[in-house]
Protein backbone atom coordinates (compact mmCIF):
# COMPACT_ATOMS: atom_id res chain seq x y z
CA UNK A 1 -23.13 82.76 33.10
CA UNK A 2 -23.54 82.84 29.60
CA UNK A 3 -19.87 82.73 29.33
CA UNK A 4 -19.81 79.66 31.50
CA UNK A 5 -22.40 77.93 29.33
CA UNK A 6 -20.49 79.45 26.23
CA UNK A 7 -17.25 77.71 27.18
CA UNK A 8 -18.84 74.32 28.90
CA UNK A 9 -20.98 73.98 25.69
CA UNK A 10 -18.22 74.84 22.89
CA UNK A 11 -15.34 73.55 24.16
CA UNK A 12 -15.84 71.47 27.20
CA UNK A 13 -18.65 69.47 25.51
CA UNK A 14 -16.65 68.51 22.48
CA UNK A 15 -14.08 67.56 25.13
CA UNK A 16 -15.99 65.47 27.27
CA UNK A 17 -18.18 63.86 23.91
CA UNK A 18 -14.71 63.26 22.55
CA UNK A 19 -13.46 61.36 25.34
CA UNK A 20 -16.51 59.18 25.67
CA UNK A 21 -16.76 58.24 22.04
CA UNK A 22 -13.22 57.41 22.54
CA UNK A 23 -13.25 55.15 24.90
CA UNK A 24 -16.72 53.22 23.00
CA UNK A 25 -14.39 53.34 20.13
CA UNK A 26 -11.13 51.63 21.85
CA UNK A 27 -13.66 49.37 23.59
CA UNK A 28 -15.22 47.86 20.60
CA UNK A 29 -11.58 47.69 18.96
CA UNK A 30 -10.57 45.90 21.93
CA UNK A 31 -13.45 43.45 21.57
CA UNK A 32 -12.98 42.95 17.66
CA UNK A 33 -8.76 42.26 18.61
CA UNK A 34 -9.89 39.62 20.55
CA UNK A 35 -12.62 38.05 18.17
CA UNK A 36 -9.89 38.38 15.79
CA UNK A 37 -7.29 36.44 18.17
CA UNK A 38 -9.97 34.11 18.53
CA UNK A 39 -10.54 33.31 14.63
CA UNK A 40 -6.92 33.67 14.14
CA UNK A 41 -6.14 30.78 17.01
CA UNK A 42 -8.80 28.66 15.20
CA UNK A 43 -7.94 28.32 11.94
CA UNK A 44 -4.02 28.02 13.29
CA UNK A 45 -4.93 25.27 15.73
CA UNK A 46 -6.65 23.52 12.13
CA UNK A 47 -3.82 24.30 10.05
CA UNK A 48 -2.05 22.39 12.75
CA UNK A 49 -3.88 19.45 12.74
CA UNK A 50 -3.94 18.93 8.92
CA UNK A 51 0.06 19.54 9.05
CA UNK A 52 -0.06 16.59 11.23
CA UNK A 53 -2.79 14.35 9.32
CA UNK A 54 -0.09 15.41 6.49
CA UNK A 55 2.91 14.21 8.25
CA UNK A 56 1.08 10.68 9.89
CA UNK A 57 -0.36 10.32 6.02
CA UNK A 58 3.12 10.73 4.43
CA UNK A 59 4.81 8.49 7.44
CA UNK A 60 2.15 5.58 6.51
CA UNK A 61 2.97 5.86 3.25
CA UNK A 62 6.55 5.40 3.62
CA UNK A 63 6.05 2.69 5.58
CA UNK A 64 3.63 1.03 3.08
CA UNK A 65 6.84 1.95 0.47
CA UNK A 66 8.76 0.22 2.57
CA UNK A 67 6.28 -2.83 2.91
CA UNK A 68 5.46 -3.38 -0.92
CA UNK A 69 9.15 -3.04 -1.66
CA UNK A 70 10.26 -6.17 1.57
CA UNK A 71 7.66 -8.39 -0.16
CA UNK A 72 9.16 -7.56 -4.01
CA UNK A 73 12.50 -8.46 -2.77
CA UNK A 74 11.14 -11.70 -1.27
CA UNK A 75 9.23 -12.72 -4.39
CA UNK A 76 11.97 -12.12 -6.34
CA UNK A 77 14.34 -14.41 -3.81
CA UNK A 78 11.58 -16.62 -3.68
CA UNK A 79 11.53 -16.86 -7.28
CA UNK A 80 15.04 -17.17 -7.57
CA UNK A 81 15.25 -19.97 -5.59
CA UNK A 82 12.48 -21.89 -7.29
CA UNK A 83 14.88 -21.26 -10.17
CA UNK A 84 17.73 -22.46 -8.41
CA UNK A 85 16.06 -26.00 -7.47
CA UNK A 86 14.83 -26.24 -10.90
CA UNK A 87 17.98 -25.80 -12.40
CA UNK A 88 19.68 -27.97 -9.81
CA UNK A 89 17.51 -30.96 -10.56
CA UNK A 90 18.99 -31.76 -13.66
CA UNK A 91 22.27 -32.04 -12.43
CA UNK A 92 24.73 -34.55 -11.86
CA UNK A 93 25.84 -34.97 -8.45
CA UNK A 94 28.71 -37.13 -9.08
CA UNK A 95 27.68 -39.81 -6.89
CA UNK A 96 26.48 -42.69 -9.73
CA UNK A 97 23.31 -44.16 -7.59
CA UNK A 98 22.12 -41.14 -6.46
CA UNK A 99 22.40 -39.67 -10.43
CA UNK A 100 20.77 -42.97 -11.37
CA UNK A 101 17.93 -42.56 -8.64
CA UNK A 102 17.50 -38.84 -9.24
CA UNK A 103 16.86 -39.50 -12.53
CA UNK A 104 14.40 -42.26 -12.43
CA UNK A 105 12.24 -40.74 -9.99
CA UNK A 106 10.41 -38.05 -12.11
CA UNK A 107 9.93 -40.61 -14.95
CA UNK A 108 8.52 -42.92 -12.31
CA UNK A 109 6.23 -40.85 -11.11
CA UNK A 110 4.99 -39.33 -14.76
CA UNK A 111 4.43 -43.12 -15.80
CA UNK A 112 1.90 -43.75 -12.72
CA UNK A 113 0.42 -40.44 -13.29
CA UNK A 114 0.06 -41.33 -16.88
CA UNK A 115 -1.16 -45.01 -15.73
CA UNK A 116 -3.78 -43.73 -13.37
CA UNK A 117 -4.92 -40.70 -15.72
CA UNK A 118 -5.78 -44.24 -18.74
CA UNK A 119 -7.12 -46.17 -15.50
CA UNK A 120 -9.37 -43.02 -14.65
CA UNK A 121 -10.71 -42.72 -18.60
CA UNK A 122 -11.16 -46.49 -19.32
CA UNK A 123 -13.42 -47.00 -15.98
CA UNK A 124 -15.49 -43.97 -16.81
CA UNK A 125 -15.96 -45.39 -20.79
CA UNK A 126 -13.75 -42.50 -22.15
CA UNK A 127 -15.83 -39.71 -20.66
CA UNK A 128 -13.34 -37.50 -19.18
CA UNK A 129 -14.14 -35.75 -15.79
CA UNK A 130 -13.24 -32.20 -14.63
CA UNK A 131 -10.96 -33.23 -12.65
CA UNK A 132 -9.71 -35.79 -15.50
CA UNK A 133 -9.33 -32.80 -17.69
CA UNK A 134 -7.27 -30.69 -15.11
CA UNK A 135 -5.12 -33.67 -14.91
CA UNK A 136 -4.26 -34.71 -17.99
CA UNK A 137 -3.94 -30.56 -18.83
CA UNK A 138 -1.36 -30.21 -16.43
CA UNK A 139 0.75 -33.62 -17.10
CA UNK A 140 1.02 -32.19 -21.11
CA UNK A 141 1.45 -28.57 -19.87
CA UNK A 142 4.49 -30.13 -17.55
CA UNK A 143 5.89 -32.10 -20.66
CA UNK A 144 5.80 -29.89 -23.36
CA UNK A 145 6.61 -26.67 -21.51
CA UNK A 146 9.73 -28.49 -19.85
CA UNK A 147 11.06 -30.36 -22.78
CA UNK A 148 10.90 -26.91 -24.79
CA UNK A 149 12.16 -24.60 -22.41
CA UNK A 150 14.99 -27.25 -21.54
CA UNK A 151 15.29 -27.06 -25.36
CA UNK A 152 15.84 -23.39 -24.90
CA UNK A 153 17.91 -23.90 -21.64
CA UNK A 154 15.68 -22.57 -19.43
């Protein structure tokens, strides 16, 4: 008997205490692999979602790219054509009445500006509005600034 106990409590023992802190063991590495799946399917599932914020950010921007560079081209063709019908008002047509009309017109209409801005300042007794101001500001901004750029041929 005291063999029996000998070999159940030397060997077997150690053989049965083995396999039972073996199989705690492979149980609580089985739990911590799938914790760690867990964490790991987190934080890829977030990675994910900034790659697309990243890809919707950098697709708005292109389009914005896009957008600021459409209205710079149609400023500057907008621009350019102001140019254009500036340019074009000066010129002769080749038809004599309509050269004669084209002509007279802007003088025309700076002599009744002119007329109305004296009519404006002799009613008041010389004391000059805003809007008087504004006026007669923008009648000498148009003449000098034309007659010298045309100087220039601009």
């Amino acid at each position: 008997m005291s063999a029996l106990i000998s070999f159940l409590g030397g060997s077997a023992f150690r053989m049965i205490w083995g396999e039972v802190s073996s199989y705690f063991t492979r149980k609580q590495e089985h739990a911590l692999e799938i914790e760690r799946m867990k964490v790991q399917g987190d934080l890829e599932a977030a990675q994910h979602a900034r790659n697309l914020e990243s890809i919707r950010v950098q697709a708005d921007l292109g389009v914005k790219t896009i957008q600021v560079q459409a209205e710079a081209d149609l400023a500057r063709t907008d621009a350019a054509a102001w140019a254009d019908a500036v340019a074009a008002v000066g010129r002769s047509t080749g038809i004599k009445f309509l050269d004669i009309w084209n002509g007279s017109v802007r003088p025309l209409l700076a002599t009744i500006a002119i007329a109305v801005v004296l009519f404006e300042i002799i009613k008041n007794g010389f004391a000059l509005s805003e809007w008087d101001r504004e006026l007669v500001s923008a009648i000498l901004g148009i003449y000098v600034a034309d007659r010298t750029l045309g100087k220039r041929g601009k």
